[in-house]
Protein backbone atom coordinates (compact mmCIF):
# COMPACT_ATOMS: atom_id res chain seq x y z
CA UNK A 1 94.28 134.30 139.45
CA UNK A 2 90.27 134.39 139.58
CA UNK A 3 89.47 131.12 137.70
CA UNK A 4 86.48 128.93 137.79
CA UNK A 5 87.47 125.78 140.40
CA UNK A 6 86.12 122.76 137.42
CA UNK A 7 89.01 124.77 135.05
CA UNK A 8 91.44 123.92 137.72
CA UNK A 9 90.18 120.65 138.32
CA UNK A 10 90.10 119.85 134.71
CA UNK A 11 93.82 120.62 134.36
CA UNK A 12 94.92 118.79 137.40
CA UNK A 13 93.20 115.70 135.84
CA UNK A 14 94.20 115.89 132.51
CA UNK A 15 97.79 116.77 133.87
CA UNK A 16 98.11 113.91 135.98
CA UNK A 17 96.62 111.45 133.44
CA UNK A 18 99.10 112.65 130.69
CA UNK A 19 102.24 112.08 133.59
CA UNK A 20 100.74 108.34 134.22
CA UNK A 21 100.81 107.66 130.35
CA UNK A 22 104.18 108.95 129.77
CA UNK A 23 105.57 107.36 132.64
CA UNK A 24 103.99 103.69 131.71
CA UNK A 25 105.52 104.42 128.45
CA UNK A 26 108.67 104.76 129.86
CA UNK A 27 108.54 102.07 132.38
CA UNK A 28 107.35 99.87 129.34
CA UNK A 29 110.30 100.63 126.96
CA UNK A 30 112.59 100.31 130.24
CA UNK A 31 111.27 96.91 130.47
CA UNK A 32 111.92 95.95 126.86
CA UNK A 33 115.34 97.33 126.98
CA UNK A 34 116.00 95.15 130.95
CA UNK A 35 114.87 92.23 128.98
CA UNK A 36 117.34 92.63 125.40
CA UNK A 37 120.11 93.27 127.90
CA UNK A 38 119.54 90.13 130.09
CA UNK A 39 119.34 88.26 126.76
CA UNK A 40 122.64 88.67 126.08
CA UNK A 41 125.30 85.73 125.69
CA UNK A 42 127.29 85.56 129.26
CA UNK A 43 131.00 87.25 128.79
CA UNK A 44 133.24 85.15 128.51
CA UNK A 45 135.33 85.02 131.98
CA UNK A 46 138.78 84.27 130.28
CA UNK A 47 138.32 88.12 128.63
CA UNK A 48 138.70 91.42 129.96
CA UNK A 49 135.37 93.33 130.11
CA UNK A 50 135.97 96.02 127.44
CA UNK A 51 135.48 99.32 128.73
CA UNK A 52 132.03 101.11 127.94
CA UNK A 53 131.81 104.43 127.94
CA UNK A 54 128.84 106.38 129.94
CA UNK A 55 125.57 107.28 127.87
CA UNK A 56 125.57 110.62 126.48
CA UNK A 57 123.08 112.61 129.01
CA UNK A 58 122.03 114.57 125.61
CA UNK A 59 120.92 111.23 124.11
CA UNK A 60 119.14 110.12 127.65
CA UNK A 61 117.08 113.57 127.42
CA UNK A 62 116.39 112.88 123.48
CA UNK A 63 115.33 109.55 124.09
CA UNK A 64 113.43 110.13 127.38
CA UNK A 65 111.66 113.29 125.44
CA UNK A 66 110.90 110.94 122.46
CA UNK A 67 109.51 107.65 124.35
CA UNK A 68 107.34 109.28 126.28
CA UNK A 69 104.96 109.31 123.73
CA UNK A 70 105.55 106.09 122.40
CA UNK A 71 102.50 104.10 123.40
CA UNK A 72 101.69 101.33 120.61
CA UNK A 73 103.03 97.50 121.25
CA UNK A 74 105.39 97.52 118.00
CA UNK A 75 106.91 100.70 118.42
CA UNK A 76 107.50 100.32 122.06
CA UNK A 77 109.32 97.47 121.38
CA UNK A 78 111.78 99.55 118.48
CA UNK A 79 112.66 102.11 121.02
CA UNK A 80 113.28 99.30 123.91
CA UNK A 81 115.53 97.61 121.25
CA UNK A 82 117.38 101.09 120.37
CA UNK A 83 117.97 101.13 124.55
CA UNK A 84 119.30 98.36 124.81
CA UNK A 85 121.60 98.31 121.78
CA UNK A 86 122.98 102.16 123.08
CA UNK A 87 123.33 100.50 126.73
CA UNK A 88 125.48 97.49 125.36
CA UNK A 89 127.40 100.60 122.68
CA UNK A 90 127.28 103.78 123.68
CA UNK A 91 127.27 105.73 120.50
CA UNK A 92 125.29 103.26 118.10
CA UNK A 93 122.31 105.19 117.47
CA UNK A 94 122.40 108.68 116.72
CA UNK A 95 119.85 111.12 118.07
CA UNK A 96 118.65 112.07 114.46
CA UNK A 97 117.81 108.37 114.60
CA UNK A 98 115.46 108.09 117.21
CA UNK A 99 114.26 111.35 116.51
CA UNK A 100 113.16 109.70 113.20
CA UNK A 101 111.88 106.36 114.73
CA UNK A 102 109.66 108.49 116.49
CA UNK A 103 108.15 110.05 113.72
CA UNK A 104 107.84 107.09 111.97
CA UNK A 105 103.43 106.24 111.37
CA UNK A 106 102.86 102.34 110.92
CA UNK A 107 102.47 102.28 107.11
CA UNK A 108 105.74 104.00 106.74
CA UNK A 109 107.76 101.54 109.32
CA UNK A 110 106.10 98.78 107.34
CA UNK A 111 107.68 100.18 104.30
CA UNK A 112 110.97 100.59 105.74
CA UNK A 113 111.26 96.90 107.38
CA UNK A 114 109.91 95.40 103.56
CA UNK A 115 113.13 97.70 102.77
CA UNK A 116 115.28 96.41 105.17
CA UNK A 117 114.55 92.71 104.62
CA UNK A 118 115.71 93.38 101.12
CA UNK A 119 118.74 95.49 101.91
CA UNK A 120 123.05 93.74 101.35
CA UNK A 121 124.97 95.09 103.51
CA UNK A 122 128.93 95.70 104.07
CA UNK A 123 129.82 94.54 107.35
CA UNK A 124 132.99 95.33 109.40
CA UNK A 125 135.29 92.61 110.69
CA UNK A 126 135.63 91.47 113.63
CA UNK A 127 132.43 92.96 114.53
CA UNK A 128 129.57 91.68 112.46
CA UNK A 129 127.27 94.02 113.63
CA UNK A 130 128.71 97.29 112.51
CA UNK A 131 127.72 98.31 108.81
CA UNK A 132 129.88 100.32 106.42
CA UNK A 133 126.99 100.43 103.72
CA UNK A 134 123.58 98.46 103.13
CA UNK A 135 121.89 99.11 99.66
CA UNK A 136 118.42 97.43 98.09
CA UNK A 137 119.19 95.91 95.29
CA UNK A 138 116.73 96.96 92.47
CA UNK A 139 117.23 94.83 89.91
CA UNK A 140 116.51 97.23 87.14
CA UNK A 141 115.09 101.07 87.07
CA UNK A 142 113.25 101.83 90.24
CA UNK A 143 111.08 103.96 88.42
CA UNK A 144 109.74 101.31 86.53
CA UNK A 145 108.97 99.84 89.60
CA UNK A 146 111.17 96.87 89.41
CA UNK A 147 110.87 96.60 93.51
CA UNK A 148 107.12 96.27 93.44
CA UNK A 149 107.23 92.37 93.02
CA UNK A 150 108.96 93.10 96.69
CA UNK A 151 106.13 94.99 98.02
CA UNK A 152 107.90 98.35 97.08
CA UNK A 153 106.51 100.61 94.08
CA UNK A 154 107.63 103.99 93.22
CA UNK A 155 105.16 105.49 95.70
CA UNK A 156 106.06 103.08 98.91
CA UNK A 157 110.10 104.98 98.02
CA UNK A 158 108.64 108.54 97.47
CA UNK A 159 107.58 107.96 101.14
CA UNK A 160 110.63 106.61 102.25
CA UNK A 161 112.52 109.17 100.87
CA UNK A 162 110.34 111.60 102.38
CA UNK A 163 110.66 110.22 106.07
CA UNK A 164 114.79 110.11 105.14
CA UNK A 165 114.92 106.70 104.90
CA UNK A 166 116.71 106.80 101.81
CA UNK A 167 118.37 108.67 99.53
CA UNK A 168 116.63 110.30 96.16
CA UNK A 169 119.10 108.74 94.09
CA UNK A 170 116.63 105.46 93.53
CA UNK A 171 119.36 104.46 90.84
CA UNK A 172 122.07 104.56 92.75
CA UNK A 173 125.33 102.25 92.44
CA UNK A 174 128.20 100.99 94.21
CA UNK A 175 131.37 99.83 92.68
């Protein structure tokens, strides 16, 4: 291949500076993750360990193709979170999931944690943190905009609903 040498040196740098990013990425994430896990509670030494089963090596690849490019503080921190919680249950966050997460731009995971901190949820005993169902509340017609007291007005759920973060039923209702 008869190429001029800068072309070659061009892609050799720009290859090698793109494998340093993703890798710090990954090394940074890994550290968030090392950090939720040695957070945890001690087990309690009277109990059995429960069995965990392995990670999925389809959700490794996933995750390891999506975190890569995962370079801001905040988000960085999300996917070290998701790591950790998949180390401790295997199974917890679907690949769709982080798939999402990663497509997620600032102004719409702002929108979806003002969401969240409004959000009841159905929990499952004994384990608090598994949710059946978590619903807003809207207090009246969405499309009147009865969540924009709460930082959420008709346009803030159009682009939820476009990211999948909810459903297009804004008037939806649970029994």
């Amino acid at each position: 291949m008869q190429i001029d040498p800068e072309y070659a040196r061009a892609a050799v740098r720009k290859y090698g500076q793109n494998n340093i990013r993703e890798r710090v990425n990954i090394d940074q994430i890994s550290a968030i993750a090392a950090r939720e896990l040695k957070a945890l509670p001690p087990a309690n030494a009277d109990q059995p360990k429960p069995e965990i089963p392995p990670l999925s090596d389809d959700w490794l690849n996933v995750f390891e193709n999506e975190a890569v490019n995962i370079s801001t503080e905040q988000m960085q921190s999300a996917f070290g979170k998701i790591l950790a919680g998949e180390i401790r249950r295997p199974g917890s966050f679907s690949i769709r999931a982080v798939r999402l997460l990663a497509q997620l731009d600032n102004p719409a995971e702002s929108l979806f944690q003002t969401l969240c901190s409004l959000a009841i949820s159905l929990r499952a005993p004994p384990d608090p943190r598994i949710i059946f169902d978590a619903r807003v509340v809207s207090m009246g017609n969405a499309g009147a905009n009865s969540l924009q007291a709460y930082g959420l007005t008709f346009d803030s759920l159009n682009i939820l609903q476009e990211y999948g973060l909810i459903i297009s039923d804004y008037n939806s209702y649970l029994d």
